[in-house]
C-alpha atoms as a PDB file:
ATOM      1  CA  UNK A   1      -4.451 -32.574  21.869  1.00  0.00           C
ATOM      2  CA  UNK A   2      -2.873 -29.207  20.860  1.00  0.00           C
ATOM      3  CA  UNK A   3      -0.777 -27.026  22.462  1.00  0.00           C
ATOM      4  CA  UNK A   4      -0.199 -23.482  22.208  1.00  0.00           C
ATOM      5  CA  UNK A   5       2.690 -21.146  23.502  1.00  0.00           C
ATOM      6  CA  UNK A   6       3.153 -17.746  22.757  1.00  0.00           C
ATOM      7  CA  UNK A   7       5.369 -15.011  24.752  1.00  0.00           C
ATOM      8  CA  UNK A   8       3.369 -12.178  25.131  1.00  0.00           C
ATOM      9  CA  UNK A   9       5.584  -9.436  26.898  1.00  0.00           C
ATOM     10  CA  UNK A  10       5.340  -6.282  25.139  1.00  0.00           C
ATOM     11  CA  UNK A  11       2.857  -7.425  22.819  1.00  0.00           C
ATOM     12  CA  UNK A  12      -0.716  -7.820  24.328  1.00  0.00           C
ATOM     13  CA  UNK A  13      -1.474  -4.625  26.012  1.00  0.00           C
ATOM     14  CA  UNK A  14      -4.859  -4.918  27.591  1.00  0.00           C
ATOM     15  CA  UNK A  15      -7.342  -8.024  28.891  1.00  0.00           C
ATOM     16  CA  UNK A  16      -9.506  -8.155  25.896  1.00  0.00           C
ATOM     17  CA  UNK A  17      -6.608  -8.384  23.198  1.00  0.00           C
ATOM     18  CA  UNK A  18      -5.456 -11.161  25.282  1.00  0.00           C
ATOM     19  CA  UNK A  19      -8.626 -13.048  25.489  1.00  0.00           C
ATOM     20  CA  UNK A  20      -9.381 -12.134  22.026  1.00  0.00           C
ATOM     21  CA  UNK A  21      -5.990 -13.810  21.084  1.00  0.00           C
ATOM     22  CA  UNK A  22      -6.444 -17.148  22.942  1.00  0.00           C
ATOM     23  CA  UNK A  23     -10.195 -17.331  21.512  1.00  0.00           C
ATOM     24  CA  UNK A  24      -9.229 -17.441  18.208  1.00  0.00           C
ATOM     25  CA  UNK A  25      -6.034 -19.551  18.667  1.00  0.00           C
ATOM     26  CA  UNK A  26      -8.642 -22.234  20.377  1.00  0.00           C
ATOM     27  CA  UNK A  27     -11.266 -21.883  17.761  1.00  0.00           C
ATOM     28  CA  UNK A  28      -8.376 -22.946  15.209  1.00  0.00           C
ATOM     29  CA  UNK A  29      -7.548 -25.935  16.865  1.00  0.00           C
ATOM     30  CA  UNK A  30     -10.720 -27.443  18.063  1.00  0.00           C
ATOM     31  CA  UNK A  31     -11.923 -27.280  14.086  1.00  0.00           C
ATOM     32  CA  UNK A  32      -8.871 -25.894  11.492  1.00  0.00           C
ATOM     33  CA  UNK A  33      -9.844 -24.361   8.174  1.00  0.00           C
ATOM     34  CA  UNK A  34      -9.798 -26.696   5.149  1.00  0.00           C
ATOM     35  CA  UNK A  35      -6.819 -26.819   3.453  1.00  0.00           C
ATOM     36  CA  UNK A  36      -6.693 -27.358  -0.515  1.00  0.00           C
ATOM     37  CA  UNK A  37      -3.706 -28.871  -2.287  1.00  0.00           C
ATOM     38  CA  UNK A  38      -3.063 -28.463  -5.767  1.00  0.00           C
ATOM     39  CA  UNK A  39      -5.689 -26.163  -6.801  1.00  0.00           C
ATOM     40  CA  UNK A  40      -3.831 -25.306 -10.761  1.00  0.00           C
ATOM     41  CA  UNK A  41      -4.936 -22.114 -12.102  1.00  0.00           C
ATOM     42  CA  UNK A  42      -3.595 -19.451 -14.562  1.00  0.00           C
ATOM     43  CA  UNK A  43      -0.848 -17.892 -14.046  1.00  0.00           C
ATOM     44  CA  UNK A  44      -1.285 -14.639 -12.220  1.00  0.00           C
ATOM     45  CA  UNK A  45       1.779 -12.685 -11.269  1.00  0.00           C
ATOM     46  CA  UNK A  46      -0.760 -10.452  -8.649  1.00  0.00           C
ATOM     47  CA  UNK A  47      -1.000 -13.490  -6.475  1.00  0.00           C
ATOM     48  CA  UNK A  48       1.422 -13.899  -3.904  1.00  0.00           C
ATOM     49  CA  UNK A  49       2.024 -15.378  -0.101  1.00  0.00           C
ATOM     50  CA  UNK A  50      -0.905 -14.357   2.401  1.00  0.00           C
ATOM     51  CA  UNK A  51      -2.816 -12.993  -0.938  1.00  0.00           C
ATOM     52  CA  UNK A  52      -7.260 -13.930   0.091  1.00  0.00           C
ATOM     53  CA  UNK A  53      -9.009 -15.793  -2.760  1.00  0.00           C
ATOM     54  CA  UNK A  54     -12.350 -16.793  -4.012  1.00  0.00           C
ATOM     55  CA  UNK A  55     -12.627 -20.076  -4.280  1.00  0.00           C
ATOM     56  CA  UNK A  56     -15.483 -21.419  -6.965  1.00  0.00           C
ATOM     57  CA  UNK A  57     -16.288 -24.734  -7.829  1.00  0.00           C
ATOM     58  CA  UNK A  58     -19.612 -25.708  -9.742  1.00  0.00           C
ATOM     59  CA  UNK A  59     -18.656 -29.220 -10.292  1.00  0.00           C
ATOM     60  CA  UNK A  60     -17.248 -31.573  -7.553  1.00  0.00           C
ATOM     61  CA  UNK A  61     -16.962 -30.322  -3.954  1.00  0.00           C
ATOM     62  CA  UNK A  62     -19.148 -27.161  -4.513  1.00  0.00           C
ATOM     63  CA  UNK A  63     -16.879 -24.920  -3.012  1.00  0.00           C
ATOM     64  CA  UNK A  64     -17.590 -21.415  -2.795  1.00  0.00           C
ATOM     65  CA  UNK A  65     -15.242 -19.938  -0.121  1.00  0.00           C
ATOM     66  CA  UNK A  66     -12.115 -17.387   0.747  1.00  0.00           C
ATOM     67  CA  UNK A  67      -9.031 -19.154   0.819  1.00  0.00           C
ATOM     68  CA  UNK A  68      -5.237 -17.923   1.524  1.00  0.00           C
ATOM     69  CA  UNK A  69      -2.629 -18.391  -0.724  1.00  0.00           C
ATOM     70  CA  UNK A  70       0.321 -20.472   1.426  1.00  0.00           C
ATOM     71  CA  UNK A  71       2.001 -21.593  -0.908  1.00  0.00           C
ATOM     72  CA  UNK A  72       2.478 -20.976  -4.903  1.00  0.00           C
ATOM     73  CA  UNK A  73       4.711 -22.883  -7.397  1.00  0.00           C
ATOM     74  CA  UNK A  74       5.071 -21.527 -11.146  1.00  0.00           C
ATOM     75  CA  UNK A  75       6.157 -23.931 -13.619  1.00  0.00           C
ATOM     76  CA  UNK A  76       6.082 -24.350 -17.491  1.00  0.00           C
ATOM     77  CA  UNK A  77       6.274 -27.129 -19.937  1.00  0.00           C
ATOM     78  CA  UNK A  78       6.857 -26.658 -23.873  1.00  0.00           C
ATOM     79  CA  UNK A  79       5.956 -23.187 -23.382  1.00  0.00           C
ATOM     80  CA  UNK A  80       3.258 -23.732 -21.213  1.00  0.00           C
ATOM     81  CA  UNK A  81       2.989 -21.878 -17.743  1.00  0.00           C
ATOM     82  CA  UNK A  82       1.173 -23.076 -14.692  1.00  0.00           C
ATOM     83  CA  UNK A  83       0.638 -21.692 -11.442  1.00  0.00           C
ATOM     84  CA  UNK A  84      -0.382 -24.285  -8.829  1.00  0.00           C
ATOM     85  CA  UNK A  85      -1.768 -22.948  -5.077  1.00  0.00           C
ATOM     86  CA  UNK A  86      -1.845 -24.342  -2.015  1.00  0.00           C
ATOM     87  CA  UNK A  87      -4.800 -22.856   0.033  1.00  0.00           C
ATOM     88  CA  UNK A  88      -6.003 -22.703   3.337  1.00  0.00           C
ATOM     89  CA  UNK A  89      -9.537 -21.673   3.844  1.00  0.00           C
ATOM     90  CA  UNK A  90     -10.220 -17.968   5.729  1.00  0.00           C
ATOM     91  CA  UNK A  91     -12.625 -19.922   8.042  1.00  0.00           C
ATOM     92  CA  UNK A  92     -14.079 -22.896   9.595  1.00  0.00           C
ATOM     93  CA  UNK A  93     -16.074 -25.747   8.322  1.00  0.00           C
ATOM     94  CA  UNK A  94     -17.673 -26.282  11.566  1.00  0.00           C
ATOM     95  CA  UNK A  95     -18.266 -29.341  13.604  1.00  0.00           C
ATOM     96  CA  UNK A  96     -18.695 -32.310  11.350  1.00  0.00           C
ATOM     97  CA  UNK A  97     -22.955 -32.421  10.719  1.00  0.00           C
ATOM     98  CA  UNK A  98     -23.490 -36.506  11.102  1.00  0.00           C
ATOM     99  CA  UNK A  99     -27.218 -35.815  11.474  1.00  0.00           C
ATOM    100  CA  UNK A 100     -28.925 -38.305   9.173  1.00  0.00           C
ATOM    101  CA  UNK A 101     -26.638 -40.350   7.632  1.00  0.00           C
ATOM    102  CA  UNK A 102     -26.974 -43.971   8.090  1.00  0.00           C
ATOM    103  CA  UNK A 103     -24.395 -46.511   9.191  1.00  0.00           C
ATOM    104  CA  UNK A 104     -23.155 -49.045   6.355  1.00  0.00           C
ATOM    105  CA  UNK A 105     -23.435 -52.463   6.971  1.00  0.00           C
ATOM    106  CA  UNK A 106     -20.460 -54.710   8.349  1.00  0.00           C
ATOM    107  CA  UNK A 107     -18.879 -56.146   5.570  1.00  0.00           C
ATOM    108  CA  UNK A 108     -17.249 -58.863   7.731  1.00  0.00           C
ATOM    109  CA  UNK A 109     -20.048 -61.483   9.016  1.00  0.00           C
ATOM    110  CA  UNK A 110     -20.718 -61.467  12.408  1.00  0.00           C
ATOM    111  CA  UNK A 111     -18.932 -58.367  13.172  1.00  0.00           C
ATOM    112  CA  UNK A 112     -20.900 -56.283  15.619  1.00  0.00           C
ATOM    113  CA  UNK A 113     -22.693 -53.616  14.411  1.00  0.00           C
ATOM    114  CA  UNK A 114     -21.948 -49.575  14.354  1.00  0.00           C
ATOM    115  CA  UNK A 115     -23.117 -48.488  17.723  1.00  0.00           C
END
Protein backbone atom coordinates (compact mmCIF):
# COMPACT_ATOMS: atom_id res chain seq x y z
CA UNK A 1 0.00 0.00 0.00
CA UNK A 2 1.08 3.56 -1.00
CA UNK A 3 0.51 6.65 0.35
CA UNK A 4 0.40 9.98 -1.00
CA UNK A 5 0.49 13.55 0.66
CA UNK A 6 0.74 16.64 -0.99
CA UNK A 7 -0.18 20.32 0.42
CA UNK A 8 -2.09 21.89 -2.04
CA UNK A 9 -2.83 25.55 -0.77
CA UNK A 10 -2.08 27.97 -3.36
CA UNK A 11 -1.33 25.51 -5.86
CA UNK A 12 -4.44 23.66 -7.31
CA UNK A 13 -6.80 26.29 -8.35
CA UNK A 14 -9.89 24.63 -9.67
CA UNK A 15 -11.74 20.90 -9.25
CA UNK A 16 -10.44 19.39 -12.37
CA UNK A 17 -6.61 20.24 -11.76
CA UNK A 18 -7.19 18.62 -8.54
CA UNK A 19 -8.75 15.49 -9.76
CA UNK A 20 -6.48 15.51 -12.63
CA UNK A 21 -3.57 15.54 -10.05
CA UNK A 22 -4.74 12.64 -7.80
CA UNK A 23 -5.57 10.53 -11.12
CA UNK A 24 -2.32 10.48 -12.25
CA UNK A 25 -0.58 10.21 -8.82
CA UNK A 26 -2.92 6.85 -8.45
CA UNK A 27 -2.26 5.59 -11.89
CA UNK A 28 1.59 5.72 -10.83
CA UNK A 29 1.22 3.71 -7.97
CA UNK A 30 -1.21 1.04 -8.81
CA UNK A 31 1.36 0.12 -11.94
CA UNK A 32 4.90 2.45 -11.91
CA UNK A 33 6.82 2.92 -15.14
CA UNK A 34 9.74 0.54 -15.73
CA UNK A 35 12.77 1.63 -14.56
CA UNK A 36 16.19 0.73 -16.45
CA UNK A 37 19.54 0.61 -14.68
CA UNK A 38 22.67 0.84 -16.37
CA UNK A 39 21.68 1.48 -19.81
CA UNK A 40 25.78 2.62 -21.13
CA UNK A 41 25.70 4.71 -24.10
CA UNK A 42 27.97 7.37 -25.76
CA UNK A 43 28.76 10.09 -24.28
CA UNK A 44 26.44 12.95 -25.04
CA UNK A 45 26.98 16.22 -23.28
CA UNK A 46 23.05 17.28 -24.59
CA UNK A 47 21.68 14.79 -22.15
CA UNK A 48 20.96 15.90 -18.85
CA UNK A 49 18.44 15.36 -15.63
CA UNK A 50 14.61 15.17 -16.73
CA UNK A 51 16.06 15.04 -20.54
CA UNK A 52 12.97 12.25 -22.62
CA UNK A 53 14.69 9.44 -24.57
CA UNK A 54 14.08 6.83 -27.13
CA UNK A 55 14.74 3.81 -25.98
CA UNK A 56 15.63 0.95 -28.85
CA UNK A 57 16.50 -2.43 -28.38
CA UNK A 58 16.43 -5.09 -31.31
CA UNK A 59 18.04 -7.76 -29.36
CA UNK A 60 16.98 -8.81 -25.78
CA UNK A 61 13.96 -7.14 -24.14
CA UNK A 62 12.66 -5.49 -27.40
CA UNK A 63 12.26 -2.28 -26.01
CA UNK A 64 11.07 0.47 -27.98
CA UNK A 65 9.89 3.20 -25.53
CA UNK A 66 10.42 7.01 -24.04
CA UNK A 67 12.35 6.94 -21.06
CA UNK A 68 13.62 9.90 -18.59
CA UNK A 69 16.96 10.45 -17.83
CA UNK A 70 17.18 10.30 -13.64
CA UNK A 71 20.21 9.83 -13.27
CA UNK A 72 23.63 10.10 -15.46
CA UNK A 73 27.23 9.19 -14.44
CA UNK A 74 30.26 10.08 -16.90
CA UNK A 75 33.31 8.20 -16.44
CA UNK A 76 36.51 7.32 -18.46
CA UNK A 77 39.12 4.69 -18.43
CA UNK A 78 42.58 4.89 -20.45
CA UNK A 79 41.07 7.55 -22.38
CA UNK A 80 37.92 6.06 -22.78
CA UNK A 81 34.59 7.98 -21.87
CA UNK A 82 31.32 6.45 -20.88
CA UNK A 83 28.12 7.80 -20.06
CA UNK A 84 25.89 5.38 -18.13
CA UNK A 85 21.82 6.35 -17.60
CA UNK A 86 19.52 5.47 -15.30
CA UNK A 87 15.96 5.62 -16.88
CA UNK A 88 12.57 5.59 -15.93
CA UNK A 89 10.05 4.88 -18.57
CA UNK A 90 7.47 8.02 -19.67
CA UNK A 91 4.62 5.46 -19.16
CA UNK A 92 3.09 2.37 -17.94
CA UNK A 93 3.56 -1.22 -18.74
CA UNK A 94 0.13 -2.05 -17.79
CA UNK A 95 -1.32 -4.74 -15.67
CA UNK A 96 0.83 -7.81 -15.87
CA UNK A 97 -0.95 -10.01 -19.12
CA UNK A 98 -0.82 -13.77 -17.42
CA UNK A 99 -3.28 -14.89 -20.11
CA UNK A 100 -1.87 -18.16 -21.45
CA UNK A 101 1.00 -19.04 -19.79
CA UNK A 102 1.10 -22.31 -18.12
CA UNK A 103 2.05 -23.16 -14.56
CA UNK A 104 5.51 -25.13 -14.13
CA UNK A 105 5.47 -28.17 -12.43
CA UNK A 106 6.36 -28.55 -8.57
CA UNK A 107 9.75 -29.40 -8.38
CA UNK A 108 9.36 -30.73 -4.80
CA UNK A 109 7.25 -34.18 -4.83
CA UNK A 110 4.10 -34.07 -3.41
CA UNK A 111 3.89 -30.42 -3.15
CA UNK A 112 0.44 -29.24 -4.10
CA UNK A 113 -0.02 -27.91 -7.23
CA UNK A 114 -0.30 -24.04 -8.58
CA UNK A 115 -3.89 -23.23 -8.00
Amino acid sequence: MQTYEHDVKGWVQDNPSGRALAEALRNAGAFPPPLLHQVEILPDYRIQLGTVVRVIDTTGAQLDTLAWVIGSKVSGNSGRITQTLTLRGTATNGAPADAGLTPEPPTRPGAPSPP
